[in-house]
N, C-alpha and C. Protein backbone atom coordinates (compact mmCIF):
# COMPACT_ATOMS: atom_id res chain seq x y z
N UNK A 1 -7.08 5.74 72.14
CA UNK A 1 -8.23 6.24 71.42
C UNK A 1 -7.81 7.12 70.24
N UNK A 2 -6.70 8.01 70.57
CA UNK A 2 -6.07 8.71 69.46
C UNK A 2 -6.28 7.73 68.30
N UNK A 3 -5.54 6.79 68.51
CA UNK A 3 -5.02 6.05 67.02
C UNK A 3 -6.45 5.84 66.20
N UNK A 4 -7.43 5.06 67.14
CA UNK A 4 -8.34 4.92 66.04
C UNK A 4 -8.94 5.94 65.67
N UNK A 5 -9.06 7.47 66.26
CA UNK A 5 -9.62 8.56 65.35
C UNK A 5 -8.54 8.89 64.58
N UNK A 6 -7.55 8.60 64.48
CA UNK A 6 -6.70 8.68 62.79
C UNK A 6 -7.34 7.95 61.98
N UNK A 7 -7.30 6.60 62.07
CA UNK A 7 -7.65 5.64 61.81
C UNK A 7 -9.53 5.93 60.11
N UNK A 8 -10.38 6.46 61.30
CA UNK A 8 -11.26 6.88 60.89
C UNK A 8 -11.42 7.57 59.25
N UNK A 9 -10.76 8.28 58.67
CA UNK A 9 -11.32 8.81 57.39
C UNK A 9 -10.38 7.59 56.62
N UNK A 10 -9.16 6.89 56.83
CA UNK A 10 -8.95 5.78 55.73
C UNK A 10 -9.67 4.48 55.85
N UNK A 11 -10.58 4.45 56.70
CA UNK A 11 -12.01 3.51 56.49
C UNK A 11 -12.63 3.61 55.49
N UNK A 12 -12.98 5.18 55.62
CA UNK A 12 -13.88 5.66 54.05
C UNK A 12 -12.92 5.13 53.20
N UNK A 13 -11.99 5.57 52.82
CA UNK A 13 -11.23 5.66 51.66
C UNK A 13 -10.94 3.87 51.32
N UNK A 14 -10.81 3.17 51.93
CA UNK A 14 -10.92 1.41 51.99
C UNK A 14 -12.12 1.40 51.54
N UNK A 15 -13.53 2.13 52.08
CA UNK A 15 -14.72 1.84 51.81
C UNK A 15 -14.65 2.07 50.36
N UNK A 16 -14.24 3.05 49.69
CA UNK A 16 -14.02 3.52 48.48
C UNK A 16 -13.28 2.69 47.37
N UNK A 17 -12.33 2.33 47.46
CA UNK A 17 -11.31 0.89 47.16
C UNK A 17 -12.27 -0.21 46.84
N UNK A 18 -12.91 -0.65 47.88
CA UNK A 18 -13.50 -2.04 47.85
C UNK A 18 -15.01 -1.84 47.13
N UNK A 19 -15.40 -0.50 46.57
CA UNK A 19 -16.49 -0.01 46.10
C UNK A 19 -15.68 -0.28 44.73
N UNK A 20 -15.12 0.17 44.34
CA UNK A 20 -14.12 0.13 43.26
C UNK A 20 -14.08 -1.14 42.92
N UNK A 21 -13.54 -2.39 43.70
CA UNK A 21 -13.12 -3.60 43.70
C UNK A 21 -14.60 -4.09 43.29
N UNK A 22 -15.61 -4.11 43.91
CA UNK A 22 -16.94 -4.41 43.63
C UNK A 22 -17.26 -3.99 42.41
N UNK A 23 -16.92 -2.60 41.88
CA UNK A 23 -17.54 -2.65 40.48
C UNK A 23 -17.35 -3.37 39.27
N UNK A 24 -15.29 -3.75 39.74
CA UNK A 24 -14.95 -4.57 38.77
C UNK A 24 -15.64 -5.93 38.55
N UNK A 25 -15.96 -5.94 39.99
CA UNK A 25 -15.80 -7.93 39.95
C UNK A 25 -17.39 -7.73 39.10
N UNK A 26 -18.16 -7.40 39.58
CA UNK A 26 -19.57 -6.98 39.30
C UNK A 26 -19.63 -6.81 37.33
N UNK A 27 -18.64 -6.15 37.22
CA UNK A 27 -18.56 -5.83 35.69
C UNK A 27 -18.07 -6.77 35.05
N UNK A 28 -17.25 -7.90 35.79
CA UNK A 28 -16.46 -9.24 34.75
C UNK A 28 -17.71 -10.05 35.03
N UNK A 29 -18.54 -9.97 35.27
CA UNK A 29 -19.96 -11.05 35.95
C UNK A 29 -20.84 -10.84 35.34
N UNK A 30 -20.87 -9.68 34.46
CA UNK A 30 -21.96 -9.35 33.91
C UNK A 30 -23.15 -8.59 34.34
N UNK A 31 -23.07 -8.19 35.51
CA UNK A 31 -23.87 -7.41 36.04
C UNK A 31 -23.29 -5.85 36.26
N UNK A 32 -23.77 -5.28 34.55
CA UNK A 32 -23.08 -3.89 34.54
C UNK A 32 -23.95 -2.82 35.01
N UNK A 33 -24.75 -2.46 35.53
CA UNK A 33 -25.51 -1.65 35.89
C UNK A 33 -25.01 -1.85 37.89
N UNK A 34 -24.77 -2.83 38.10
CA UNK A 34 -24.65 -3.24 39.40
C UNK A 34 -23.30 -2.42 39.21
N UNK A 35 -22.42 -2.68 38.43
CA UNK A 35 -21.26 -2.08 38.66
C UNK A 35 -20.91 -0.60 38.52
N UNK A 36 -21.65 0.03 37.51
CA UNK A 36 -22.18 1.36 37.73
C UNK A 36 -22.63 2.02 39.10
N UNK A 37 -22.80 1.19 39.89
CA UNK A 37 -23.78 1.89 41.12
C UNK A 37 -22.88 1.70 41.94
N UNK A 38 -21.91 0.79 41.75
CA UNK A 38 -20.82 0.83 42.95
C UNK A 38 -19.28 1.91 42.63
N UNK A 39 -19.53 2.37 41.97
CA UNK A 39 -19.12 3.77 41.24
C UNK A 39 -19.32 5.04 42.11
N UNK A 40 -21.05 4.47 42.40
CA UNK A 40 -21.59 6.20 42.64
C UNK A 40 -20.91 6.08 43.86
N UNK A 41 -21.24 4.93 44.73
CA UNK A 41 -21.33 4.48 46.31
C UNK A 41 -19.71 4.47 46.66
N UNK A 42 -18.33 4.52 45.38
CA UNK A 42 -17.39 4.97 45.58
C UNK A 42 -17.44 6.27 45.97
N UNK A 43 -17.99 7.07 45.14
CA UNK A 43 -17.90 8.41 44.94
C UNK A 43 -18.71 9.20 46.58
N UNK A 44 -19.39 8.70 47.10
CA UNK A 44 -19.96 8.97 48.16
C UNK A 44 -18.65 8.66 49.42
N UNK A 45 -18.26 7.71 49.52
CA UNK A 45 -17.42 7.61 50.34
C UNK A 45 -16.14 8.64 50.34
N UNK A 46 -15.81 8.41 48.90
CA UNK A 46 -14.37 9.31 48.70
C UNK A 46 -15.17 11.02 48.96
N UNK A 47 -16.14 11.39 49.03
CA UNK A 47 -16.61 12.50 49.44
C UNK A 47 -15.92 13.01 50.63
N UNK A 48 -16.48 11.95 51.46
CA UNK A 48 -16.59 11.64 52.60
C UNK A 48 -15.31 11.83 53.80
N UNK A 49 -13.87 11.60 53.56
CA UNK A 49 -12.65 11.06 53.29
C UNK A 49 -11.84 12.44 54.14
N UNK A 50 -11.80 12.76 52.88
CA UNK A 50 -10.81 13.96 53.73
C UNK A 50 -12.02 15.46 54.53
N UNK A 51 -13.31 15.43 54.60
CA UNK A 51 -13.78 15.93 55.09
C UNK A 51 -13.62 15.92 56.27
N UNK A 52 -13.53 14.30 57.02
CA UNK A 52 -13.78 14.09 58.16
C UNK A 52 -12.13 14.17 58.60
N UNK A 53 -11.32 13.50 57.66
CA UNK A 53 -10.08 13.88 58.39
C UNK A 53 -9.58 15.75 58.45
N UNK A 54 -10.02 16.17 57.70
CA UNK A 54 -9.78 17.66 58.48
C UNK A 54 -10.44 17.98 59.18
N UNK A 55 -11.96 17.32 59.28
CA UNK A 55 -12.81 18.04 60.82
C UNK A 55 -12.06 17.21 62.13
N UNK A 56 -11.57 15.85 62.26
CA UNK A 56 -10.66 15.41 63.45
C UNK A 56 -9.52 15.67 63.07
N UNK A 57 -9.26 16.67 62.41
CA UNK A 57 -7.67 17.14 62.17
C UNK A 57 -6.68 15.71 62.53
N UNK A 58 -6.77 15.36 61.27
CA UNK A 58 -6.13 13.88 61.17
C UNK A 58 -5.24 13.54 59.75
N UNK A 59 -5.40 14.60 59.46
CA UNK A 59 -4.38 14.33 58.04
C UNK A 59 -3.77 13.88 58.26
N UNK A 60 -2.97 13.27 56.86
CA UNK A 60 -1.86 12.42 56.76
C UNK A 60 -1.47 12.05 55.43
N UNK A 61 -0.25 12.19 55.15
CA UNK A 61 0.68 12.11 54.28
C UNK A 61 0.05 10.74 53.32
N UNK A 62 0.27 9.77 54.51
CA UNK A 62 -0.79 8.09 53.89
C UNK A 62 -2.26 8.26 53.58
N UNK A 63 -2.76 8.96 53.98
CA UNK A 63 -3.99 8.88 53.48
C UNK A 63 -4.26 10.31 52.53
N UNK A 64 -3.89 10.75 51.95
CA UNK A 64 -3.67 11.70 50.81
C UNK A 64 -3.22 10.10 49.76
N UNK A 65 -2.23 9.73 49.73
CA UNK A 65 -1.68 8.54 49.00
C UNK A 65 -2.48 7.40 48.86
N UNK A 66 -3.45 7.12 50.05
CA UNK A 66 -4.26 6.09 49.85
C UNK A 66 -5.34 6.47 49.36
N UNK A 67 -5.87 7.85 49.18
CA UNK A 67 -6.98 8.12 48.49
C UNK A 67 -6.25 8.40 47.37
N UNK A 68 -5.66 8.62 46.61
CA UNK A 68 -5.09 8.89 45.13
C UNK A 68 -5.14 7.18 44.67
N UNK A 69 -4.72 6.10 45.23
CA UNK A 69 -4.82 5.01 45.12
C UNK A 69 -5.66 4.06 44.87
N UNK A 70 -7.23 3.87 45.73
CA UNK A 70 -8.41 4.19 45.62
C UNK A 70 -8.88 4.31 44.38
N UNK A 71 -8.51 6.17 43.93
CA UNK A 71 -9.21 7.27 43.90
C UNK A 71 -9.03 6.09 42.02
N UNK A 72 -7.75 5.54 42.03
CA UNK A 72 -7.14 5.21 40.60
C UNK A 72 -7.96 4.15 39.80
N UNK A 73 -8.27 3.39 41.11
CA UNK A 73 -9.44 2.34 40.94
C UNK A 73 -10.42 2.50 40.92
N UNK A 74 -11.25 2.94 41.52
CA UNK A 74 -12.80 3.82 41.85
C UNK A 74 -13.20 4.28 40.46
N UNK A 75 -12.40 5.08 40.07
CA UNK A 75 -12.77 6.40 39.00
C UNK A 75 -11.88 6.25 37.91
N UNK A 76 -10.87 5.24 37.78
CA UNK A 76 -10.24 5.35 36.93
C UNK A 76 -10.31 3.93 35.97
N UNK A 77 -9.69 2.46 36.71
CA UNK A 77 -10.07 1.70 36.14
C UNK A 77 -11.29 0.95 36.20
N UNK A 78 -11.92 1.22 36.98
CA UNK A 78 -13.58 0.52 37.21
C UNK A 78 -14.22 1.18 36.35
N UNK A 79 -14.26 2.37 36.21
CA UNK A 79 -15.44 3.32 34.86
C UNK A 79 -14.61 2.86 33.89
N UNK A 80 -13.23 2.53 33.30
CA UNK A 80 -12.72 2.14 31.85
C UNK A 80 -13.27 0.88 31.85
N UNK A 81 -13.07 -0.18 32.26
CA UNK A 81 -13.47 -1.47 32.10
C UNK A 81 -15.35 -1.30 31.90
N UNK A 82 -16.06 -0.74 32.68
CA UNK A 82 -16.83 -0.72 32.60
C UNK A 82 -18.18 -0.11 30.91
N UNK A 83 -16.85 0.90 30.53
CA UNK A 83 -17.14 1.48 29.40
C UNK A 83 -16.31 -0.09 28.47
N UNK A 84 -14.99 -0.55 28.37
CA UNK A 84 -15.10 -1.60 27.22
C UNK A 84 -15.80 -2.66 27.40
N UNK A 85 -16.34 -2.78 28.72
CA UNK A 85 -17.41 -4.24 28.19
C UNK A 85 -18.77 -3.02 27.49
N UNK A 86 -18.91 -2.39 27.94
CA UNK A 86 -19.84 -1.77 26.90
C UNK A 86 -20.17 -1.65 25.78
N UNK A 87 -18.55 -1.37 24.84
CA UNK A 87 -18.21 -1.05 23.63
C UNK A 87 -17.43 -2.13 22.78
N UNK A 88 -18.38 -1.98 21.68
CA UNK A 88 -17.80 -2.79 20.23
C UNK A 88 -16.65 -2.85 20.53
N UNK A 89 -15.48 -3.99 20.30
CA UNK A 89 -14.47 -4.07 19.50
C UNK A 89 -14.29 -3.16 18.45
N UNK A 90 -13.06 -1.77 18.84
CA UNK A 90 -12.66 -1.24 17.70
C UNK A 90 -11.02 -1.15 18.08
N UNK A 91 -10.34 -0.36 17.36
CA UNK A 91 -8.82 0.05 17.47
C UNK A 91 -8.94 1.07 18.94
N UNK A 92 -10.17 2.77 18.06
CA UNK A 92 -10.56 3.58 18.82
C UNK A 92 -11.30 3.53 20.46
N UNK A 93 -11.92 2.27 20.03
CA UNK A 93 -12.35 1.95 21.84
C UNK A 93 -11.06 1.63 22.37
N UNK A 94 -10.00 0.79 21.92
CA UNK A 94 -9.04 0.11 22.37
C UNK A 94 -8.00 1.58 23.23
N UNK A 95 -7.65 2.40 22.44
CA UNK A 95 -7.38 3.75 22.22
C UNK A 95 -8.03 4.26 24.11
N UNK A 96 -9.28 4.70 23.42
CA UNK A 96 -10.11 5.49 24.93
C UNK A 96 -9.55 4.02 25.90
N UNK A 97 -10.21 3.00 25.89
CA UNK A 97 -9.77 2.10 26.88
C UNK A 97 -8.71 2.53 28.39
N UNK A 98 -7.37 2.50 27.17
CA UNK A 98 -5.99 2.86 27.72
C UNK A 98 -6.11 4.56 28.02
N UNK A 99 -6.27 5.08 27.58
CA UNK A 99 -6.01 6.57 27.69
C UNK A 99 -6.91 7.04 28.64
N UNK A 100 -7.74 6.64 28.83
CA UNK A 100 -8.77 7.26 30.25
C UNK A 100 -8.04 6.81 31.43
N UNK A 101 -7.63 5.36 32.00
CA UNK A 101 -7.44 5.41 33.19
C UNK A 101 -5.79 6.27 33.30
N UNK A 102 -5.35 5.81 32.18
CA UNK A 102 -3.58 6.71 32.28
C UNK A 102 -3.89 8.16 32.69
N UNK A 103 -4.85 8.59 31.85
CA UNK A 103 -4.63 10.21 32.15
C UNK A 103 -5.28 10.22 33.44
N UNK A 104 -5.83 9.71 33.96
CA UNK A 104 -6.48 9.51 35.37
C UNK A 104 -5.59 9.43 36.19
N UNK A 105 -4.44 8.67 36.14
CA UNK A 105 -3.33 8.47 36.81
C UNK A 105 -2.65 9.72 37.02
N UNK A 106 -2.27 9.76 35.71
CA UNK A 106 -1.59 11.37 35.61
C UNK A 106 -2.22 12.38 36.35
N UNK A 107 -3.17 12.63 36.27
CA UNK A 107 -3.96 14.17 37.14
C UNK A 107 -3.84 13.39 38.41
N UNK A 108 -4.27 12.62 38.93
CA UNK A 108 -3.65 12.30 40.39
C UNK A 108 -2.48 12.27 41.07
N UNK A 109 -1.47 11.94 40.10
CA UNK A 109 0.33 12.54 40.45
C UNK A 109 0.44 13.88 40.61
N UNK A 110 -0.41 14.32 39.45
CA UNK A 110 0.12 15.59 39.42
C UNK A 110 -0.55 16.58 40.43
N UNK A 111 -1.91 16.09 40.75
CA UNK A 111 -2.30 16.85 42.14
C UNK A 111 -1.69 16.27 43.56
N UNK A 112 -1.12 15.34 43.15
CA UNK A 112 0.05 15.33 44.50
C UNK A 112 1.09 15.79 44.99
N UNK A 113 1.99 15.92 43.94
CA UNK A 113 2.93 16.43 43.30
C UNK A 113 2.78 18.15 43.47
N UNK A 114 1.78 18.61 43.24
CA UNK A 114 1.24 20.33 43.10
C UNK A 114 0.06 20.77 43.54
N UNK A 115 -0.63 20.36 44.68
CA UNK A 115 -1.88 20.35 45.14
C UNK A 115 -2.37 22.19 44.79
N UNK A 116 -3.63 21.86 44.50
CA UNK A 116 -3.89 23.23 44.77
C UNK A 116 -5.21 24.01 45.86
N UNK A 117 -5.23 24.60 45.99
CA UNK A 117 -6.00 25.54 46.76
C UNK A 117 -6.91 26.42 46.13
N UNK A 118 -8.44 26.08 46.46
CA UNK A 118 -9.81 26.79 46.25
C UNK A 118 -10.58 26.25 44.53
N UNK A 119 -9.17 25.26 43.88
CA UNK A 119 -9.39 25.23 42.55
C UNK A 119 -8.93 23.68 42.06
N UNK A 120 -9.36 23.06 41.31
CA UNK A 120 -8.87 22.04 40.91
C UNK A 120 -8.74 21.90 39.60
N UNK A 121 -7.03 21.95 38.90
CA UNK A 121 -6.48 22.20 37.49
C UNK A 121 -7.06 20.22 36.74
N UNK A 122 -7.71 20.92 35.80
CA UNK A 122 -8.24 19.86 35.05
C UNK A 122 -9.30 19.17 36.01
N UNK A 123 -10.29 18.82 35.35
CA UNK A 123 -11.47 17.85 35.89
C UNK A 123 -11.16 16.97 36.83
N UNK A 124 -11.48 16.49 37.83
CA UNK A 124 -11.40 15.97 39.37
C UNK A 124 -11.64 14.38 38.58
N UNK A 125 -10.99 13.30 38.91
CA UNK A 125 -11.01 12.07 38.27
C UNK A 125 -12.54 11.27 38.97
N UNK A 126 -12.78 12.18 40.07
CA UNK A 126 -14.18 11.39 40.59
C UNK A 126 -15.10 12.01 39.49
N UNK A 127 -15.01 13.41 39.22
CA UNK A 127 -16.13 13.91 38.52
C UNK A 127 -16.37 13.13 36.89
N UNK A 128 -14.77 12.50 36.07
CA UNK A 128 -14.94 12.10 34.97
C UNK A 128 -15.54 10.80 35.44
N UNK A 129 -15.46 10.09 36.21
CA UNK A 129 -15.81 8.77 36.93
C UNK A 129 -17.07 8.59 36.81
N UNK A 130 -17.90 9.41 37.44
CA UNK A 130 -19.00 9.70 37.87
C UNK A 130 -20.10 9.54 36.57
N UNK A 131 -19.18 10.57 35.81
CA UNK A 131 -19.36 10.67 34.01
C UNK A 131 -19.77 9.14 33.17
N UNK A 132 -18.67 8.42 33.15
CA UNK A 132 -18.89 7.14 32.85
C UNK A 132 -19.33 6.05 33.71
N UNK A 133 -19.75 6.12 34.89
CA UNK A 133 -20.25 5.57 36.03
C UNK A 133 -22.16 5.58 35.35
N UNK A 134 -22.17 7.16 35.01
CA UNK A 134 -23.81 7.72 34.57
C UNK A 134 -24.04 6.56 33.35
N UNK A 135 -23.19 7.00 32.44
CA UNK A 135 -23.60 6.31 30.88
C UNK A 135 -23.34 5.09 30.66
N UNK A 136 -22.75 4.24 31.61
CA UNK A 136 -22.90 3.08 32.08
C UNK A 136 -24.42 2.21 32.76
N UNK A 137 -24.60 3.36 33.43
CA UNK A 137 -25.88 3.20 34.08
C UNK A 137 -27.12 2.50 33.12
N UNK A 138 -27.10 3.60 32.17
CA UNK A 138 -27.71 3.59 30.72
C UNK A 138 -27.28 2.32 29.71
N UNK A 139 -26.07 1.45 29.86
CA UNK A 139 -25.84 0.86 29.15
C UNK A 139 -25.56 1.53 28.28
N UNK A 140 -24.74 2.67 27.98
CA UNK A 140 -24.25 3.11 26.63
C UNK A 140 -22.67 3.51 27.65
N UNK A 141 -22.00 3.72 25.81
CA UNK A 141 -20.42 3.71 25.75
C UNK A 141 -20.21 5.03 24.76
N UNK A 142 -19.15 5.26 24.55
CA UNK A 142 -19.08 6.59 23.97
C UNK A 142 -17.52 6.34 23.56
N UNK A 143 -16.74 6.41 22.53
CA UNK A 143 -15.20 6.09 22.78
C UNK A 143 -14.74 7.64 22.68
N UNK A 144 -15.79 9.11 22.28
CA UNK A 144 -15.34 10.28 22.02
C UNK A 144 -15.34 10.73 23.40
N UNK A 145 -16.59 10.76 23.64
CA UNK A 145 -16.61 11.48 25.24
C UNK A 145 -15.96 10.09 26.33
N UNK A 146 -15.27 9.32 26.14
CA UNK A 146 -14.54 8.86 27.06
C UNK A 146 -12.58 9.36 26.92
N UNK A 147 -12.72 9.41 25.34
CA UNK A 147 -11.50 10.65 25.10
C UNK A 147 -11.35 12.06 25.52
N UNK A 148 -12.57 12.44 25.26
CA UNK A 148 -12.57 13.68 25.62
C UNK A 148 -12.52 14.03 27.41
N UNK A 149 -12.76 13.10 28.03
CA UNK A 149 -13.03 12.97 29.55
C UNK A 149 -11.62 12.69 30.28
N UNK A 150 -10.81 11.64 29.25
CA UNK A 150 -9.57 11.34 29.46
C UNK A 150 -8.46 12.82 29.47
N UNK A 151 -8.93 13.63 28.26
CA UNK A 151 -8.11 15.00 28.02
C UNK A 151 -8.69 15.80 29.10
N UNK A 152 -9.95 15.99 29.69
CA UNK A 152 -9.76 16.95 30.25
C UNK A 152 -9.33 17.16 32.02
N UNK A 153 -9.21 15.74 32.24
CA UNK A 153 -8.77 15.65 33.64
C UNK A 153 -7.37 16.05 33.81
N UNK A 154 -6.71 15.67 32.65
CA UNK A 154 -5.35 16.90 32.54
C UNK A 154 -5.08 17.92 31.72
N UNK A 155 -6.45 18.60 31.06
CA UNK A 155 -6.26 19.97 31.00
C UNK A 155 -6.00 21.07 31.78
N UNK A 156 -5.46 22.38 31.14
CA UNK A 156 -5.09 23.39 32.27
C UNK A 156 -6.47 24.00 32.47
N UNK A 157 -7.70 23.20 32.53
CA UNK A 157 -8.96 23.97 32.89
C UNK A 157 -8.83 24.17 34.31
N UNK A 158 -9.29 25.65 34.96
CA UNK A 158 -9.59 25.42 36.76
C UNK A 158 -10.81 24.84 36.73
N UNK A 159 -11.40 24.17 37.32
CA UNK A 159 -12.61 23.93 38.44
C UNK A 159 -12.61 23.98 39.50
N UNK A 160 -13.71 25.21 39.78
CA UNK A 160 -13.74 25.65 41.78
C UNK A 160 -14.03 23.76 42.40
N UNK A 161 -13.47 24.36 43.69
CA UNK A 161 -13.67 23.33 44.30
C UNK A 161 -14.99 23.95 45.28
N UNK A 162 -15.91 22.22 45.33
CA UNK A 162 -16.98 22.95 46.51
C UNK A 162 -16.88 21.88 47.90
């Protein structure tokens, strides 16, 4: 019985993945609003995740790694793809394109790498996610505020954690 209450919070985090996986497929199909919503329904799960593995005190080394993994797809390349089918052909979309999910990457190494406590250095990659997950919703694209979203997930800004 042990094993499967380990087991338990990298369900969510799979749930999260395949929320991710859904937005893409959803977004090469043409159904971008559908893929927006499987964004949020990422973002609900990955909530979800390490809550429950610290209430069954179940951490784990793999599932810290499998939610950064996830976390890369979910919030990182599902909201970019989702913003260039949005957006004109330019150099500058081309630009945000690449540079949102990289720096997404990056703040996820680097909160692995240096976790912190009560605070989270630069914007949380679910919260920029969430961001372009919204204005997706809307059918609009932005190539500034998807730059600017890209910079600040690895700025030295704190954000409390709640």
């Amino acid at each position: 019985m042990h094993v499967a209450k380990k087991t338990i919070p990298n369900w969510f985090t799979i749930g999260n993945l395949l929320c991710g996986l859904f937005s893409i497929t959803f977004n090469m199909s043409g159904f971008l609003r559908m893929a927006a919503l499987f964004i949020f329904l990422s973002a609900f799960l990955d909530l979800f995740d390490g809550r429950i593995a610290r209430k069954l005190k179940v951490n784990s080394e793999f599932g810290v790694e499998l939610d950064s993994l996830a976390d890369v797809v979910s919030f990182g390349v599902a909201p970019a793809l989702l913003f260039h089918s949005l957006s004109d052909p330019s150099f500058f979309t081309s630009i945000a394109f690449m540079l949102y999910p990289t720096m997404g990457a990056l703040r996820l190494a680097k909160f692995s790498v240096k976790p912190t406590i009560g605070y989270f250095m630069g914007i949380p990659i679910t919260a920029a996610g969430l961001i372009m997950a919204g204005m997706g919703l809307f059918l609009y694209s932005n190539p500034l505020i998807t730059i600017l979203l890209a910079g600040l997930m690895v700025s030295p800004i704190k954000v409390k954690k709640f």
